[in-house]
Protein backbone atom coordinates (compact mmCIF):
# COMPACT_ATOMS: atom_id res chain seq x y z
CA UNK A 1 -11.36 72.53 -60.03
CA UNK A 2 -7.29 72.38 -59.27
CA UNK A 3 -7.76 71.92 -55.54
CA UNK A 4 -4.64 70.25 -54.82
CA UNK A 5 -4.01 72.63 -51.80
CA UNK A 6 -7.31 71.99 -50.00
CA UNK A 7 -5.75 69.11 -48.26
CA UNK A 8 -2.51 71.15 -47.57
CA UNK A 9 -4.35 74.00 -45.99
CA UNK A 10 -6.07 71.76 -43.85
CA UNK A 11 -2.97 69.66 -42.94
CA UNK A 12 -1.52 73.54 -41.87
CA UNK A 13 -4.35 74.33 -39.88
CA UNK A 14 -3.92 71.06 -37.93
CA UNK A 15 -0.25 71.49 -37.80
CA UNK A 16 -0.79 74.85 -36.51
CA UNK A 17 -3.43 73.90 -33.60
CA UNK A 18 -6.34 75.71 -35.22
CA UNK A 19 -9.57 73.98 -35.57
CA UNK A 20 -11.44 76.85 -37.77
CA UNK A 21 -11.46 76.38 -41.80
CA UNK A 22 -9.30 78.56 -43.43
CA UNK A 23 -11.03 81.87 -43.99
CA UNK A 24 -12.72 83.14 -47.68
CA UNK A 25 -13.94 86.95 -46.15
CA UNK A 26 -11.48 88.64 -48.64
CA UNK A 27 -12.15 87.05 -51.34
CA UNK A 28 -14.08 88.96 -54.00
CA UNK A 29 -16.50 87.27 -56.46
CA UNK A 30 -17.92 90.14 -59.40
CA UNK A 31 -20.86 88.90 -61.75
CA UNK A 32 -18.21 88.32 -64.38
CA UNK A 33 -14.23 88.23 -64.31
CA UNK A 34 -12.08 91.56 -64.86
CA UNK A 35 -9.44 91.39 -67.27
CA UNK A 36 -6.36 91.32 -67.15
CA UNK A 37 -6.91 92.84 -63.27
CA UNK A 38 -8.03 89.14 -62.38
CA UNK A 39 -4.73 87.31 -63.44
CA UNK A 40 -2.94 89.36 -60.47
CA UNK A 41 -2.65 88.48 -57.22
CA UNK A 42 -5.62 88.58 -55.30
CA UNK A 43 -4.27 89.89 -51.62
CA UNK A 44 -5.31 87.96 -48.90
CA UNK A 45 -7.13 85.30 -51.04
CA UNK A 46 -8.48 81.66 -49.62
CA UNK A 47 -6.26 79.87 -52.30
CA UNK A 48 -5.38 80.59 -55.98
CA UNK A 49 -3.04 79.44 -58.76
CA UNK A 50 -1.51 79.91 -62.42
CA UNK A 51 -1.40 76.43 -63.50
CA UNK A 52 0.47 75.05 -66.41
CA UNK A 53 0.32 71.38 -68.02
CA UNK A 54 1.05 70.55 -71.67
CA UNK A 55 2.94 67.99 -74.12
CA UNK A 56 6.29 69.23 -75.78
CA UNK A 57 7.95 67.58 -78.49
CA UNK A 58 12.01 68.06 -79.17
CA UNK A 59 12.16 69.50 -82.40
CA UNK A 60 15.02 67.50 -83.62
CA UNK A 61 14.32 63.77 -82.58
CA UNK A 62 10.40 64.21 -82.61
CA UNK A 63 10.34 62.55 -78.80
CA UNK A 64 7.38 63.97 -76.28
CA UNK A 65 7.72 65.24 -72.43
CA UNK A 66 5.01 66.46 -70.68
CA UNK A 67 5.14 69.68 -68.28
CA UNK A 68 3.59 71.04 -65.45
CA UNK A 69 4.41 73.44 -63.64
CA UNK A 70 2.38 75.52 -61.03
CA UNK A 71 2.38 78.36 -58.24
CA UNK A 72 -0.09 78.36 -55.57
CA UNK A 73 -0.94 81.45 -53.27
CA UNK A 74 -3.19 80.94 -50.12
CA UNK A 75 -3.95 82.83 -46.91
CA UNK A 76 -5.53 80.93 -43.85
CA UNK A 77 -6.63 83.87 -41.48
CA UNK A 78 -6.14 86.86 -43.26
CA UNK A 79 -3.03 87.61 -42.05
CA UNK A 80 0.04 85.72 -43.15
CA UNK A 81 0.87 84.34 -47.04
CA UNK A 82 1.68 81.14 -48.07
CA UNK A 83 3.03 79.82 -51.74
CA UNK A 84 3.55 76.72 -52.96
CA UNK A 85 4.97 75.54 -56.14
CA UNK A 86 5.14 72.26 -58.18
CA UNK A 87 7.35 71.18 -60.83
CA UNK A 88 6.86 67.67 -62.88
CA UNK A 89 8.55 66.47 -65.94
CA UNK A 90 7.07 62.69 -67.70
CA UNK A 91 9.25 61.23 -69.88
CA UNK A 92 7.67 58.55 -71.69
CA UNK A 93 10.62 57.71 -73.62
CA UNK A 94 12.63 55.91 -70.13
CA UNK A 95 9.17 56.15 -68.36
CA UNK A 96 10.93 58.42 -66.07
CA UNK A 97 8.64 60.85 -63.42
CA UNK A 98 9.97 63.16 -61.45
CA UNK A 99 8.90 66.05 -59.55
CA UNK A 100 9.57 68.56 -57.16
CA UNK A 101 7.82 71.27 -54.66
CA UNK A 102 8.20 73.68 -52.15
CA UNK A 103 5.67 75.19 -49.76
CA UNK A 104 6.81 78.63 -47.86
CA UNK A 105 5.35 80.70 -45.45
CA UNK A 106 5.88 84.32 -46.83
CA UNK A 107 7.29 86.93 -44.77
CA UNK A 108 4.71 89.58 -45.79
CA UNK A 109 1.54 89.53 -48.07
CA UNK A 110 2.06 89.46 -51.89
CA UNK A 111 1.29 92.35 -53.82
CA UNK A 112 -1.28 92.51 -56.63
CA UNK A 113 0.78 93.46 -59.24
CA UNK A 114 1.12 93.23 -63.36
CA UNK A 115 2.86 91.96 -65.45
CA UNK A 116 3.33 88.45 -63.17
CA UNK A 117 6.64 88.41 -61.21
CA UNK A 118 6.17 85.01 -58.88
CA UNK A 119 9.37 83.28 -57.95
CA UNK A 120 10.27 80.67 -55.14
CA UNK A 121 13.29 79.38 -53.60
CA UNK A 122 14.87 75.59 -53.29
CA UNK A 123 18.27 75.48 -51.51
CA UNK A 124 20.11 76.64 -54.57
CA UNK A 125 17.48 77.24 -57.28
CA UNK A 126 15.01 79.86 -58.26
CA UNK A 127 11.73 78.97 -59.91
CA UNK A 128 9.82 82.00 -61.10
CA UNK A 129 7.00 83.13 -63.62
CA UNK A 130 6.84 86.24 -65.38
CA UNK A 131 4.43 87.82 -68.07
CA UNK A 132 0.52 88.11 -68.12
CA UNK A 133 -2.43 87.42 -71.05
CA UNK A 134 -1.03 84.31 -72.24
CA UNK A 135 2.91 85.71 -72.99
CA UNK A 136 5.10 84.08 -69.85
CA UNK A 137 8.23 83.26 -69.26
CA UNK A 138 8.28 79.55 -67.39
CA UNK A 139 11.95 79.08 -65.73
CA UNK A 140 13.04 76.64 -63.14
CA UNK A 141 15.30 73.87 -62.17
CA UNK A 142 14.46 70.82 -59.88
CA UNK A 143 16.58 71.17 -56.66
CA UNK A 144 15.35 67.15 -55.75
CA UNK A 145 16.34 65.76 -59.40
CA UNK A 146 19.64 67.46 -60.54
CA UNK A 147 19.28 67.82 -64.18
CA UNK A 148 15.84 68.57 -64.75
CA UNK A 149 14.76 71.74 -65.71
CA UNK A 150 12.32 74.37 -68.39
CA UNK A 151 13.02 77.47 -69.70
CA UNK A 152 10.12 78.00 -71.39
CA UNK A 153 8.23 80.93 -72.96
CA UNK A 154 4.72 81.05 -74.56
CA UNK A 155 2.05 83.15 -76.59
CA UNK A 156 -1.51 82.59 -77.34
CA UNK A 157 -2.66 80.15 -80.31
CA UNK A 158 -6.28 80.31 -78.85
CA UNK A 159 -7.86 83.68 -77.14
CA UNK A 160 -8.64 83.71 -73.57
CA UNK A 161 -11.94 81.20 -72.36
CA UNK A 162 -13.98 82.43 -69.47
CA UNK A 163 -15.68 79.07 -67.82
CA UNK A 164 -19.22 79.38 -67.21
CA UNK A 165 -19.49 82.20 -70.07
CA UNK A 166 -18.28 84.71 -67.25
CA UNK A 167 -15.29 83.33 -65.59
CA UNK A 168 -16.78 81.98 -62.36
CA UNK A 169 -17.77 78.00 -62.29
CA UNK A 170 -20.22 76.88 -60.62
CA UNK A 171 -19.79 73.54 -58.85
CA UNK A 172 -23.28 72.79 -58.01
CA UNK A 173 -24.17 74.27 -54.82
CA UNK A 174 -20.82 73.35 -53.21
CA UNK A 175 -18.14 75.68 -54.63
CA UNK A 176 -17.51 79.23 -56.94
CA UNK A 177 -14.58 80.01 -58.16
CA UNK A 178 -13.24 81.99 -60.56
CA UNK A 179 -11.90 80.75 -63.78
CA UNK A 180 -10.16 81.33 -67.26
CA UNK A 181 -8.21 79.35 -69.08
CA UNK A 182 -5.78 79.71 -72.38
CA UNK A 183 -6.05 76.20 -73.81
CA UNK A 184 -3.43 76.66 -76.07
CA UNK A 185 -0.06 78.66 -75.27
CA UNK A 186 1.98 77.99 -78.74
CA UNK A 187 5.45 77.11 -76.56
CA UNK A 188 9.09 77.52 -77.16
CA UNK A 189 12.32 76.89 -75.48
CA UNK A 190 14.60 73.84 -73.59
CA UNK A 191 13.40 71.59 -71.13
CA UNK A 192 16.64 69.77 -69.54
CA UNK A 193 15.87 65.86 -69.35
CA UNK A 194 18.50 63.95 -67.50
CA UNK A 195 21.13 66.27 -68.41
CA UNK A 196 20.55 66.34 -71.70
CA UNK A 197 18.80 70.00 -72.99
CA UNK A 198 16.71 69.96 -75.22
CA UNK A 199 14.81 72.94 -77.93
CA UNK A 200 11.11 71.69 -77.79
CA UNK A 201 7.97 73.15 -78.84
CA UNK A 202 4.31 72.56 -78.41
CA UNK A 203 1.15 73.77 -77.12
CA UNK A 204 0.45 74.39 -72.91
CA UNK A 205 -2.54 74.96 -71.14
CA UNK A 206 -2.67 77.44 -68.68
CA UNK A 207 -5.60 77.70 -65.95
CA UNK A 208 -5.87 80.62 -63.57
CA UNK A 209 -8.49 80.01 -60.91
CA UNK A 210 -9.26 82.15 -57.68
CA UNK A 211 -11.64 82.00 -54.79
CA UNK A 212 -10.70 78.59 -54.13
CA UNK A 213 -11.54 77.93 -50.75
CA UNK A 214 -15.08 77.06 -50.82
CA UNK A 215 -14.25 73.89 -50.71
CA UNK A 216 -12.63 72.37 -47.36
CA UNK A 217 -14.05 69.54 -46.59
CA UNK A 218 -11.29 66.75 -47.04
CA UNK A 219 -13.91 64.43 -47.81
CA UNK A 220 -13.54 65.91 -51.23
CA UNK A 221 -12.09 64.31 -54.49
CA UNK A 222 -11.85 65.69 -57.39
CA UNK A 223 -10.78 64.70 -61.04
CA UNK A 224 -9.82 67.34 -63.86
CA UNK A 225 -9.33 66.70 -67.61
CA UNK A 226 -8.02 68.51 -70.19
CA UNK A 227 -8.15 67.63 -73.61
CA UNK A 228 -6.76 69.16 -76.59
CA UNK A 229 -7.47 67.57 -80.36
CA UNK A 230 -5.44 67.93 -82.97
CA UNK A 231 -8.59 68.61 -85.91
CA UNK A 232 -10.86 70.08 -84.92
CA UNK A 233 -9.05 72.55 -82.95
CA UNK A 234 -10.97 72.21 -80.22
CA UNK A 235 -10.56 71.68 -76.47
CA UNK A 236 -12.33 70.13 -73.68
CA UNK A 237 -12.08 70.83 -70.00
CA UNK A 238 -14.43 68.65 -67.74
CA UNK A 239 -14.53 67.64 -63.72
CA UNK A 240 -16.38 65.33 -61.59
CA UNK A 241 -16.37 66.60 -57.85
CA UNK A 242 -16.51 63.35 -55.71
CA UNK A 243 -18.53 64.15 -51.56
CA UNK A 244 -17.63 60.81 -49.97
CA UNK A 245 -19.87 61.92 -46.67
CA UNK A 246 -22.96 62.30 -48.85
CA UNK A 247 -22.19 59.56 -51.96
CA UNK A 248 -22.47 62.55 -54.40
CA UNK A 249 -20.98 63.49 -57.87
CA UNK A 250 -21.16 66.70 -59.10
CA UNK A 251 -20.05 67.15 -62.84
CA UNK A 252 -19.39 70.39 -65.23
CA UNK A 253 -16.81 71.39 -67.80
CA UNK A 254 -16.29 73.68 -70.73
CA UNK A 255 -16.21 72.89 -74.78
CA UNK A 256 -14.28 75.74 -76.86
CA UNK A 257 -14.92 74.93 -80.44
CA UNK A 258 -12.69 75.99 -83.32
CA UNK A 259 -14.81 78.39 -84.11
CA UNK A 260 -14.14 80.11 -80.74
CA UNK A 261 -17.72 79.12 -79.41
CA UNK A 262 -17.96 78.61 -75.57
CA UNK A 263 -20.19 76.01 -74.41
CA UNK A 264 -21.02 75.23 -70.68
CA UNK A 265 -21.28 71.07 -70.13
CA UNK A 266 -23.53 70.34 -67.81
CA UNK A 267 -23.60 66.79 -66.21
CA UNK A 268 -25.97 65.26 -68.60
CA UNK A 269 -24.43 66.96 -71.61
CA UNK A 270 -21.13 64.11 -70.95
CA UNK A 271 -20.46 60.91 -69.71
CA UNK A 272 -16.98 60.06 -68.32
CA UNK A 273 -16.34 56.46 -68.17
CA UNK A 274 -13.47 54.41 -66.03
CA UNK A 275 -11.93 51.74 -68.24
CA UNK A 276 -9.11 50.84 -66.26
CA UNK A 277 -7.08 51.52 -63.09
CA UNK A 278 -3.74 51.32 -61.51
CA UNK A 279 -2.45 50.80 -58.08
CA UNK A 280 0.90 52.55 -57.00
CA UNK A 281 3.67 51.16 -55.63
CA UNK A 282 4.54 54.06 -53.59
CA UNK A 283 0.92 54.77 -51.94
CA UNK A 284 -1.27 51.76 -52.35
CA UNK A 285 -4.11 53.91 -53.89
CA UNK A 286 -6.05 52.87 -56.65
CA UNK A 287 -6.59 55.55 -59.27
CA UNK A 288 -8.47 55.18 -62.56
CA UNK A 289 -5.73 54.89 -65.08
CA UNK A 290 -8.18 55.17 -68.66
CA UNK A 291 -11.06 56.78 -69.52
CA UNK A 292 -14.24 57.24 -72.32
CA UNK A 293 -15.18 60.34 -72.81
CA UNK A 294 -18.56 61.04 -74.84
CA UNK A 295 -19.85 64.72 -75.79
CA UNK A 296 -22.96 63.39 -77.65
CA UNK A 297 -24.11 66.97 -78.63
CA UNK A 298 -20.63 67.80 -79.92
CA UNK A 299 -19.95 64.36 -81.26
CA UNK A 300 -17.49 63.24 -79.60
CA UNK A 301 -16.70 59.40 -78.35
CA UNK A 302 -12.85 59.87 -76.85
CA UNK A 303 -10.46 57.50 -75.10
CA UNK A 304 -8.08 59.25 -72.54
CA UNK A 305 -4.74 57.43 -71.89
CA UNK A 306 -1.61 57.90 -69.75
CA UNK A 307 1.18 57.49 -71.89
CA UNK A 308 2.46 55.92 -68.68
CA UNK A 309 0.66 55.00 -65.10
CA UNK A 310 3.16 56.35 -62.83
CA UNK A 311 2.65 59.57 -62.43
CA UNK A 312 1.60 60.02 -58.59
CA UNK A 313 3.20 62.53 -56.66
CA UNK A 314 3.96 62.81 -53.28
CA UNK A 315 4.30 65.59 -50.82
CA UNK A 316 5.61 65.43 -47.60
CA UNK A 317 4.65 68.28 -46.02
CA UNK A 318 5.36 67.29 -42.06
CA UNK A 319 6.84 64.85 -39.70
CA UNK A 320 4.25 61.69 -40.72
CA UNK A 321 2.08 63.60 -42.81
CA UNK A 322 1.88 63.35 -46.42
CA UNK A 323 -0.51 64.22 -49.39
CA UNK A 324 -0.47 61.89 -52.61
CA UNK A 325 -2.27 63.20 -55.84
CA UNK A 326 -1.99 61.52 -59.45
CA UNK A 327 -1.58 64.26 -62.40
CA UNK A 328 -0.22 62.85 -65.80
CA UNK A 329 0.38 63.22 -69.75
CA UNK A 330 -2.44 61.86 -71.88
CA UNK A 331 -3.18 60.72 -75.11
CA UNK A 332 -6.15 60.81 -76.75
CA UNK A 333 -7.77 58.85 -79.66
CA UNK A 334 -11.55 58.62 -80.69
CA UNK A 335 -14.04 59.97 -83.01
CA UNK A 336 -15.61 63.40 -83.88
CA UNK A 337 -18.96 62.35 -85.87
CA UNK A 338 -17.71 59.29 -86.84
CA UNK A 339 -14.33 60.46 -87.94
CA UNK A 340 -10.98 59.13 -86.41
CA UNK A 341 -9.55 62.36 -84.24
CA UNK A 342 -6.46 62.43 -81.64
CA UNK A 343 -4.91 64.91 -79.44
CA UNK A 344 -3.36 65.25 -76.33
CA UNK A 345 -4.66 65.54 -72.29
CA UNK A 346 -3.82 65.99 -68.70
CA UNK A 347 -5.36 64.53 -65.95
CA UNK A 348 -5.74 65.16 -62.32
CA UNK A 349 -7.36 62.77 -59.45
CA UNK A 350 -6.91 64.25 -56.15
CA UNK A 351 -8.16 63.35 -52.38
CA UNK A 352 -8.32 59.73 -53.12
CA UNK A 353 -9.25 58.02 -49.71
CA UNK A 354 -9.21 54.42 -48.15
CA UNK A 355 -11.86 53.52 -50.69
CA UNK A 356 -9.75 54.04 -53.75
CA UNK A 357 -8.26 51.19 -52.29
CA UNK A 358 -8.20 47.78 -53.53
């Protein structure tokens, strides 16, 4: 689950003087997800997001970047709007990470409307997101980081995956949410790296998740993988919810086969293993930094691996108060039964606490 924002809504509510959690009476949960009504805006919803992460190569020089690039909606009472947006570029090449973001308090509630028109403001520059069903239109340049930028525009290579067979995850007894993904957007375009633009292609992967609210208890972490191999053409999405008041993991995830079948992982059906970790600079935390990932009943035996460690973002959102959060570009290497396989991944660790700590 993408819960980034959990921390940030709580951070408002404290900022604002209100000691309630933010609200989840409008939001709407059906037995099964409504398409393409559900990729709108939900009005007045606890916290939602169209989230995009991928690897793009430039199609002259062969060199990788990876993307991401993400609007958030979120209402705490019911009554007023809020969007965020985030913006990252990795370049492995110089090892270069650099991000940008912008949370705004709307001046009225957003309208549930298709096909997606989102935009956001930064000083002089206008990020938006247009289109709907896997055809967008990705356009923005960083305001903090002159010189970085996407224009981007994609179309399905995969048809839409509802988690949980219906679009709605369960996260044990804690959380619901809904949830689709397109695992692979086939993607065209420029991303500007330094200054220099670039034509790239490659494949994105797009989550769209609603309902997100049930969660509020900053007390939980969270880590998200995505994993997309190269043969089979298959994909891999897989979380481990972390309660550090009760000691308690909750895992789940999705396996979409090339074949188009959809397979709910439950915890015993994977095992996610840390190999290594890293220790930023910038926040002291300590965030696993390499994993092993086993599907026995698929056959899989998969190593995840930042191409490089730091990718940690950090968001100041008020006078003292900041929110860090590790998302980064992947590789992946391994076996799928017994062959030698490879592909790509993202991976996101939020809510790290003191414990993370070394």
């Amino acid at each position: 689950m993408r819960n980034l924002l959990l921390t940030t809504v709580l951070l408002l509510f404290a900022a604002s003087g209100c000691a309630l959690k933010p609200t989840n009476k409008f939001d709407v949960f059906t037995e099964r997800a409504e398409l393409p009504r559900e990729e709108a805006v939900h009005q007045q919803n606890s916290l939602e997001w169209w989230y995009f992460t991928g690897h793009l190569r430039d199609k002259t020089t062969g060199e990788t970047f990876g993307v991401e690039y993400v609007f958030f909606h979120f209402n705490l009472n019911g009554k007023r709007d809020w969007q965020m947006v985030n913006f990252a570029l990795t370049d492995p090449q110089t090892r270069q990470f650099r991000y940008d973001y912008k949370v705004t308090r709307l001046p009225e509630l957003m309208a549930s409307a298709l096909p997606l028109n989102l935009s956001a403001r930064k000083k002089d520059q206008t990020w938006t997101l247009t289109g709907q069903e896997g055809r967008y239109h990705l356009q923005g340049r960083m305001a903090a980081h002159p010189g970085q930028a996407i224009d981007l525009t994609t179309t399905p290579a995969k048809p839409v995956l509802l988690h949980g067979g219906t679009g709605y995850e369960n996260y044990g007894d804690v959380a619901k949410a809904g949830y689709y993904s397109y695992p692979r957007l086939a993607t065209t375009g420029t991303l500007e790296i330094g200054g220099k633009v670039r034509e790239v292609e490659g494949e994105l992967w797009y989550d769209r998740q609603w309902n997100g609210n049930s969660v509020t208890n900053k007390g939980i972490g969270w880590d998200w993988f995505s994993v997309q191999l190269d043969e089979p053409r298959a994909e891999i999405m897989a979380y481990q919810l972390f309660d550090r008041n009760t000691n308690r993991t909750v895992s789940g995830g999705t396996h979409y086969g090339p074949n188009l079948t959809n397979q709910h992982l439950n915890a015993e059906d994977f095992q996610l293993e840390v190999l290594d970790y890293w220790t930023s600079p910038h926040s002291k935390l300590r965030y696993p930094n390499k994993w092993r990932l086993r599907v026995p009943s698929q056959g899989y035996d998969l190593t995840i691996t930042p191409v490089m460690p730091d990718q940690e973002l950090t968001l100041k959102l008020f006078a003292g108060i900041k929110m860090h959060y590790w998302e980064g570009m992947c590789q992946v290497e391994g076996t799928y039964n017994g062959q030698p396989v490879k592909g790509n991944s993202y991976v996101e660790i939020t809510n790290r606490g003191k414990e993370e700590k070394k």
